[in-house]
Protein backbone atom coordinates (compact mmCIF):
# COMPACT_ATOMS: atom_id res chain seq x y z
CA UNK A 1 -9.91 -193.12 -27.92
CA UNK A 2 -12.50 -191.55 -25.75
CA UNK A 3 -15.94 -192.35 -26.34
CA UNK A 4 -17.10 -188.98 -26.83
CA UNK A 5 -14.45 -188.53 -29.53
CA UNK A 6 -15.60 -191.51 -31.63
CA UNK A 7 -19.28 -189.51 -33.07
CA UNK A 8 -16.87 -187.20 -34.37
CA UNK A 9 -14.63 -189.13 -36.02
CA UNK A 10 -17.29 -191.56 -37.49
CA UNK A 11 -18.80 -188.31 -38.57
CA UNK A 12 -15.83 -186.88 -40.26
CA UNK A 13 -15.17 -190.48 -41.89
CA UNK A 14 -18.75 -190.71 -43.06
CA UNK A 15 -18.50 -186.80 -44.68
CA UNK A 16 -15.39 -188.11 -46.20
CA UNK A 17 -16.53 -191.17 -47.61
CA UNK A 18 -19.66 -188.40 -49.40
CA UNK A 19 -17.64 -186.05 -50.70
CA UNK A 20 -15.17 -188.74 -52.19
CA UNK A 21 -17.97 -190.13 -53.95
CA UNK A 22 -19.66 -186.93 -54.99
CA UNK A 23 -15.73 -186.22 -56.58
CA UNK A 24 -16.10 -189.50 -58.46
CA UNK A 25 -19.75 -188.56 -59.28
CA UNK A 26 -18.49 -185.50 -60.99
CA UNK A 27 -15.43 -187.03 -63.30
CA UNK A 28 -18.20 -188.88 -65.06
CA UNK A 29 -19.71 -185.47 -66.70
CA UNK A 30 -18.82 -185.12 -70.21
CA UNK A 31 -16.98 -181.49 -70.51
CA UNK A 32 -20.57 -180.69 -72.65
CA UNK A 33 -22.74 -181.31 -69.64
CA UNK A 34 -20.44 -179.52 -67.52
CA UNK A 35 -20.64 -176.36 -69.93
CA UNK A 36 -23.62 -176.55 -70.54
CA UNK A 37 -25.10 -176.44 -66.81
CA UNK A 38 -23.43 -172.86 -66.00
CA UNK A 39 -24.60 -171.28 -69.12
CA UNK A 40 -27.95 -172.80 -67.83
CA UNK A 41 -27.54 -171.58 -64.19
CA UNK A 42 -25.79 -168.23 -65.64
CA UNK A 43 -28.84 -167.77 -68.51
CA UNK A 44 -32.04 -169.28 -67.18
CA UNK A 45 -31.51 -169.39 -63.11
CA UNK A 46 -29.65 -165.62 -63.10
CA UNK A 47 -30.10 -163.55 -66.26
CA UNK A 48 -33.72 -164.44 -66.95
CA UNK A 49 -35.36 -164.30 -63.10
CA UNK A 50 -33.95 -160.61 -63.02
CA UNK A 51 -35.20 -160.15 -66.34
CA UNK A 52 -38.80 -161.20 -65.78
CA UNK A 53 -38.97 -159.41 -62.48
CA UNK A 54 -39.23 -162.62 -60.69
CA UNK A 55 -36.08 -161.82 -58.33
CA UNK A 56 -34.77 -158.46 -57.92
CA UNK A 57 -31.99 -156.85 -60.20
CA UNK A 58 -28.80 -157.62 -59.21
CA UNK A 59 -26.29 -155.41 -60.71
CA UNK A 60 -22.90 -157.68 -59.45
CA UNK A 61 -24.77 -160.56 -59.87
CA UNK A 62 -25.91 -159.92 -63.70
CA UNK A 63 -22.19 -158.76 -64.94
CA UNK A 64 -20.97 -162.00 -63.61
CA UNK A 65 -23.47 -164.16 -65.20
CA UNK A 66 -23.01 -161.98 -68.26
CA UNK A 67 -19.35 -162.50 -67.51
CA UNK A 68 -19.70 -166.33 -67.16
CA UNK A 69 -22.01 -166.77 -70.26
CA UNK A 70 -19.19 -164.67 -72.35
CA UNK A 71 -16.87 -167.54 -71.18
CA UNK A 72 -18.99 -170.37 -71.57
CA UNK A 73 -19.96 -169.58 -75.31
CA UNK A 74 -16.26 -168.98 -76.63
CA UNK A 75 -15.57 -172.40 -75.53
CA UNK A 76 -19.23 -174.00 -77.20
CA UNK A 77 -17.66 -175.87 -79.90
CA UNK A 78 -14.37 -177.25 -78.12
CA UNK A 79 -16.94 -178.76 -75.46
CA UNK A 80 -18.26 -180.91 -78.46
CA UNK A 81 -15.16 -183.29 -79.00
CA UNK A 82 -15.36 -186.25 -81.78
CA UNK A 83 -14.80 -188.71 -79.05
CA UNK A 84 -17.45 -187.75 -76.74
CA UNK A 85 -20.12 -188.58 -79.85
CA UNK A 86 -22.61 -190.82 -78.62
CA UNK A 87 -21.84 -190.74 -75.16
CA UNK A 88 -24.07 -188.95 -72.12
CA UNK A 89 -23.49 -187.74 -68.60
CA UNK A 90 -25.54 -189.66 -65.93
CA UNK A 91 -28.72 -188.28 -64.39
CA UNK A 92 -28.95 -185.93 -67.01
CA UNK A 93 -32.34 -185.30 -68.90
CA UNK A 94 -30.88 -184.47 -72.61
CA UNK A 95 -28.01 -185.59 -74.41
CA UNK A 96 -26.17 -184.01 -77.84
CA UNK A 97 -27.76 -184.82 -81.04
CA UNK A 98 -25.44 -186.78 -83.58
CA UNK A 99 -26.50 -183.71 -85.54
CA UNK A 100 -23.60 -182.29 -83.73
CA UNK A 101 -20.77 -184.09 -85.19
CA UNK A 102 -23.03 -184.68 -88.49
CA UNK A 103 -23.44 -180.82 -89.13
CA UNK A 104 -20.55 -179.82 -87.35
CA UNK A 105 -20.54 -176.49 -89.40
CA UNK A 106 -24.10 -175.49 -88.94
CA UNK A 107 -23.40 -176.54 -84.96
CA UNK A 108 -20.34 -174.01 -84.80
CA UNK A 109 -22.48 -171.27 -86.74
CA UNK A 110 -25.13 -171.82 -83.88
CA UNK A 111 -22.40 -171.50 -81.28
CA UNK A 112 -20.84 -168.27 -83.08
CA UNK A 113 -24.13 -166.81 -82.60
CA UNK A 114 -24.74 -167.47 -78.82
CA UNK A 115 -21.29 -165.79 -78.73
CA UNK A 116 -22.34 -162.89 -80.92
CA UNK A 117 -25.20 -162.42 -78.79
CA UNK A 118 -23.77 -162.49 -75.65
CA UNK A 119 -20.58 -160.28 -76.41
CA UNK A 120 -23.13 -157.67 -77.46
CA UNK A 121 -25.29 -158.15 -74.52
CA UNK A 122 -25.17 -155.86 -71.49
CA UNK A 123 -26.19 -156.01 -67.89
CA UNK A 124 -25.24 -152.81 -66.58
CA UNK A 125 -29.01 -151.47 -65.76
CA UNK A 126 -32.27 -153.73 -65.78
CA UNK A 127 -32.98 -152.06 -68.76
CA UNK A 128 -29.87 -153.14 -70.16
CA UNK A 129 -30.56 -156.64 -68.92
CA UNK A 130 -34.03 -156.57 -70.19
CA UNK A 131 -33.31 -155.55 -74.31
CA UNK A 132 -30.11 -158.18 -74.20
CA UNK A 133 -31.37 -161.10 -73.07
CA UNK A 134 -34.28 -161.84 -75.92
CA UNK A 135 -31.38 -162.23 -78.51
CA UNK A 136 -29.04 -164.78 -75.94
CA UNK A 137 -32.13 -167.03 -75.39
CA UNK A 138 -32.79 -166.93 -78.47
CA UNK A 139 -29.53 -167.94 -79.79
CA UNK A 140 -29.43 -170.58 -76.94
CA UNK A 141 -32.97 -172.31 -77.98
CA UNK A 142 -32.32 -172.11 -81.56
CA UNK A 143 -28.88 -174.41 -81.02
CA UNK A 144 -31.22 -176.51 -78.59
CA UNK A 145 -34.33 -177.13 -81.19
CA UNK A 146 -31.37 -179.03 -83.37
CA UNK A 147 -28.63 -180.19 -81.41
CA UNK A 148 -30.19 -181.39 -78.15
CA UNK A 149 -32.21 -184.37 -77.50
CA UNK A 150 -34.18 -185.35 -74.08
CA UNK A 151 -32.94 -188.84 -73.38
CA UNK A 152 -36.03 -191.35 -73.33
């Protein structure tokens, strides 16, 4: 091999080697972490910046987050399983409640109404945006107050 040709191929080994390892990294989120994250990024990082006027309206960007959090919340529940009680993702900050699987029925109420509130949300118009998203963060903290708990 030439010796200009081996930087390149220790480089492509060594972005190899990360993105293996970031794969790996990934299989160890519980399906509730993973669900959880892109309502957050869809809610809190998307919906609510536009809504607050702290980044500009975004009409393609706030049906797909609308889109994405009508997705996410139909599939709440399922995201719960029996066998992931007790168990957490790594480098995450909160973890389920047992209230989860202990309440199970007052959990699935709480996810019916994030779904409620997002299937009657629109994000047509900022002023759309702005009168929906009150009732989806609210349905989001008020499953949150309950069923989530910041790992010590």
């Amino acid at each position: 091999m030439k010796d200009f040709q081996m930087p390149r191929v220790l480089l492509a080994m060594a972005a190899s080697s990360v993105c293996f390892v970031s794969a790996i990294a990934q299989t160890d989120l519980l399906p509730s972490t993973v669900l959880m994250r892109e309502q957050s990024q869809a809610l809190y990082r998307d919906l609510n910046t536009m809504a607050k006027g702290e980044a500009p309206y975004d009409k393609a960007k706030a049906e797909a987050a609308l889109a994405k959090l009508k997705d996410t919340s139909s599939r709440i529940v399922a995201a719960f399983p029996e066998s992931s009680k007790g168990k957490t993702s790594p480098n995450g900050r909160y973890s389920a409640s047992p209230k989860v699987w202990d309440n199970k029925d007052d959990f699935a109420m709480r996810a019916a109404n994030m779904a409620k509130a997002v299937n009657g949300a629109k994000a047509g118009t900022l002023d759309e945006l702005k009168s929906s998203y009150p009732a989806m963060n609210d349905a989001c903290n008020a499953c949150h107050e309950t069923f989530r708990q910041r790992k010590s």
